[in-house]
N, C-alpha and C. Protein backbone atom coordinates (compact mmCIF):
# COMPACT_ATOMS: atom_id res chain seq x y z
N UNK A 1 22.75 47.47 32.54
CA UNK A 1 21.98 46.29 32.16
C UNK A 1 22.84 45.03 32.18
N UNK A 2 23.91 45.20 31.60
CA UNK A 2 24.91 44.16 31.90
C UNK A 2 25.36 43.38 33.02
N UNK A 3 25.30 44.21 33.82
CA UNK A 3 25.48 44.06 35.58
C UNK A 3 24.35 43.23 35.93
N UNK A 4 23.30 43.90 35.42
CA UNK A 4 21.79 43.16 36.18
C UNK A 4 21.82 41.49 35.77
N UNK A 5 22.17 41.42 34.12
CA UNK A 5 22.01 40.58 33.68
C UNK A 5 23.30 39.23 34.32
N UNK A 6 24.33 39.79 34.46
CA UNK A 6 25.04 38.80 35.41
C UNK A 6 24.82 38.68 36.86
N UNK A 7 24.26 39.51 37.50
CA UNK A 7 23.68 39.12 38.80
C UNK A 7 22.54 38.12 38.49
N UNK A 8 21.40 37.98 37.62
CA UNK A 8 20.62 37.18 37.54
C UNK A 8 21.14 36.00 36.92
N UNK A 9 22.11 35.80 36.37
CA UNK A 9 22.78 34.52 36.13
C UNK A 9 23.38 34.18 37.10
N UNK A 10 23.61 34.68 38.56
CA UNK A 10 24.17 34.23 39.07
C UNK A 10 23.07 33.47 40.02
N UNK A 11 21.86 34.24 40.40
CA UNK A 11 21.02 33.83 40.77
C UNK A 11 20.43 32.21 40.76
N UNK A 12 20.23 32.16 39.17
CA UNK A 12 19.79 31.18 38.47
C UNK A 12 20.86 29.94 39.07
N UNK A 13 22.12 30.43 38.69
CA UNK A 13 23.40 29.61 38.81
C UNK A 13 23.01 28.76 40.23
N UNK A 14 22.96 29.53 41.41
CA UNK A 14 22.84 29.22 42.63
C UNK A 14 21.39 28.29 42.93
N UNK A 15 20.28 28.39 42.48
CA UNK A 15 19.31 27.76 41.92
C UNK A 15 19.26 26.77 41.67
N UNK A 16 19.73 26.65 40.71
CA UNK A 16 20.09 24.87 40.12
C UNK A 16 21.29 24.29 40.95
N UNK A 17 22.18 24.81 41.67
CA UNK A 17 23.10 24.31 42.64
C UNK A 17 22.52 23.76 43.51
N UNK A 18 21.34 24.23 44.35
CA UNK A 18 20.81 23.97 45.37
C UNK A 18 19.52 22.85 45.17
N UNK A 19 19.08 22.81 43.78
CA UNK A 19 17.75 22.63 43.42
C UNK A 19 17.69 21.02 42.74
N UNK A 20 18.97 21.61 41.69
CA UNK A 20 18.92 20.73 40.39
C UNK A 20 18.30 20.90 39.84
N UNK A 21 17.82 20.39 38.11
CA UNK A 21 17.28 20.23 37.44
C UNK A 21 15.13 21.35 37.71
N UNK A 22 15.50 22.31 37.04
CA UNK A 22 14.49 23.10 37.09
C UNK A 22 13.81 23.57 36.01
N UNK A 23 12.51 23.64 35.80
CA UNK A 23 11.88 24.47 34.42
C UNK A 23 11.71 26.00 34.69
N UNK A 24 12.02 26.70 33.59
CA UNK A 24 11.66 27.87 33.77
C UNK A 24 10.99 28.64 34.36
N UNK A 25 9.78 28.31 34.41
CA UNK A 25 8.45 28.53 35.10
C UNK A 25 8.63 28.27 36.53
N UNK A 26 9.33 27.41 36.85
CA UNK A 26 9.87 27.34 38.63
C UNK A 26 10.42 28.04 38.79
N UNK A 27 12.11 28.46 37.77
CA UNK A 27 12.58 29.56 38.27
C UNK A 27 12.29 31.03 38.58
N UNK A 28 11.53 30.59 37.58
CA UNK A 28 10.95 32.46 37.10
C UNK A 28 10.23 32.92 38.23
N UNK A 29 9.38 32.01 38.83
CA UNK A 29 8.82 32.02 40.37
C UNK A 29 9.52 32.17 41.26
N UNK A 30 10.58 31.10 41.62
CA UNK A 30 11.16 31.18 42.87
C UNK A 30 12.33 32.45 42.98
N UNK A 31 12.43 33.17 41.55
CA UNK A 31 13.49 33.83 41.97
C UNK A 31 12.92 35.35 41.29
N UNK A 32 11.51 35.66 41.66
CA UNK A 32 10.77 36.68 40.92
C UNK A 32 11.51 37.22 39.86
N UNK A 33 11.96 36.58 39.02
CA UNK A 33 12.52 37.15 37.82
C UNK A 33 11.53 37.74 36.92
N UNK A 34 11.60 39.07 35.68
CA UNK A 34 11.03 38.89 34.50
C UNK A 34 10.80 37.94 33.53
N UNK A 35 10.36 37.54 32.63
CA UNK A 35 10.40 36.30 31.98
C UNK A 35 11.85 36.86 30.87
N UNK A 36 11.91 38.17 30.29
CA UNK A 36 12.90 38.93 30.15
C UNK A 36 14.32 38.89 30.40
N UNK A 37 14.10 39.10 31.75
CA UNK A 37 15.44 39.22 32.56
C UNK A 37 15.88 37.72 32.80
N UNK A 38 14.69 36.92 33.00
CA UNK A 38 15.03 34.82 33.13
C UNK A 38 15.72 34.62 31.54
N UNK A 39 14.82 35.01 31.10
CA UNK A 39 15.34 34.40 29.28
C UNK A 39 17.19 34.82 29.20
N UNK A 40 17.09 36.46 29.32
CA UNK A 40 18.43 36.76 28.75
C UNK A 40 19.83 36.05 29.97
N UNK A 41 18.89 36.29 30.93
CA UNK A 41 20.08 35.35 32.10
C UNK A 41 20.27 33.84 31.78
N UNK A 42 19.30 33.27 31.22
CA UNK A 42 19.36 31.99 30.66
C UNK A 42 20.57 31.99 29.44
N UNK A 43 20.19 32.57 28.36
CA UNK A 43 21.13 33.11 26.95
C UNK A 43 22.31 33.31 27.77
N UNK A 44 22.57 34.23 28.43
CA UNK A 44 24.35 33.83 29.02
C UNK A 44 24.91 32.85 29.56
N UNK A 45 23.49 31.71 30.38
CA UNK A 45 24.96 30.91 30.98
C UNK A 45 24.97 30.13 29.84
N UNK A 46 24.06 29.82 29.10
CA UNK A 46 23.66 28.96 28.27
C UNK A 46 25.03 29.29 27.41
N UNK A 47 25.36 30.02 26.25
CA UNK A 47 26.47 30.77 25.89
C UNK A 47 28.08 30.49 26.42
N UNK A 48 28.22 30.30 27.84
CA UNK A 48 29.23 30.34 28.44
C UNK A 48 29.07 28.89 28.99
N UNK A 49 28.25 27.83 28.52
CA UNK A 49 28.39 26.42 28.14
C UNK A 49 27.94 25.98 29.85
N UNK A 50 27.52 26.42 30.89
CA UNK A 50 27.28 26.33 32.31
C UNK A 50 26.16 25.55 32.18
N UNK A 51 25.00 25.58 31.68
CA UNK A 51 24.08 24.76 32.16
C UNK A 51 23.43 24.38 30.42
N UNK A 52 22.44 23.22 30.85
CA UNK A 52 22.06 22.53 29.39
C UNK A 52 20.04 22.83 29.53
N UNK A 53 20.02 22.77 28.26
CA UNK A 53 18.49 23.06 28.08
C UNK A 53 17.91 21.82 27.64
N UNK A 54 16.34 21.33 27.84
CA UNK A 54 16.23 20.46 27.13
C UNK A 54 14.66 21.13 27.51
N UNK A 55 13.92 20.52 25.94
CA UNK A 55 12.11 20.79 26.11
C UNK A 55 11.67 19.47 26.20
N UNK A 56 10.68 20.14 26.71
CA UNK A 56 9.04 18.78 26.18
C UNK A 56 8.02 19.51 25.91
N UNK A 57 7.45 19.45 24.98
CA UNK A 57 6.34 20.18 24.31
C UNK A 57 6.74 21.87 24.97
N UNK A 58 6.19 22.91 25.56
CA UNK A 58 6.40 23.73 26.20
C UNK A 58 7.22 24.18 27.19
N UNK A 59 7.26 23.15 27.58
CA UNK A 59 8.22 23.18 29.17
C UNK A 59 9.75 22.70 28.44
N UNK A 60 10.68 24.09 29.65
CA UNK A 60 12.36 24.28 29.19
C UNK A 60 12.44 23.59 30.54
N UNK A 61 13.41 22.74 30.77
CA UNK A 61 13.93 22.51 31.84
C UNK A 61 15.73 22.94 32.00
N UNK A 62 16.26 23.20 32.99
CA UNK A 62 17.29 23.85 33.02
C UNK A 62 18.23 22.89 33.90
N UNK A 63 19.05 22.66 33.84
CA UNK A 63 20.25 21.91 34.14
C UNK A 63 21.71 22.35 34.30
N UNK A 64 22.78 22.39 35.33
CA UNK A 64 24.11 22.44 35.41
C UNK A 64 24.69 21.98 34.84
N UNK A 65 25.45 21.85 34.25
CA UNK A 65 26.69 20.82 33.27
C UNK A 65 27.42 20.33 34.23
């Protein structure tokens, strides 16, 4: 599980490299993630200080540092 969960951070990682600035709900689409497997891949980079979160009402948007 550990493995999975850093391959999908890496995913994500590459994502916002290419993308920039994304909400969850885009990613979770463009990169058929679980909402699960998006969340906890989120919680690591998030953790390891890589990218920044910010809301508006519902919507997470996701960001590189």
């Amino acid at each position: 599980m550990i493995d999975q969960i850093g391959i999908d951070a890496g995913k994500i990682w590459n994502e916002l490299e290419l993308n920039g600035e994304m909400t969850t709900a885009i990613l979770k689409k463009s990169l058929g993630l679980t909402p699960f497997n998006l969340n906890i891949a989120i919680g690591w980079l998030a953790r390891e200080e890589k990218i920044s979160l910010s809301r508006n009402g519902n919507t997470i948007k996701v960001l590189l540092k």
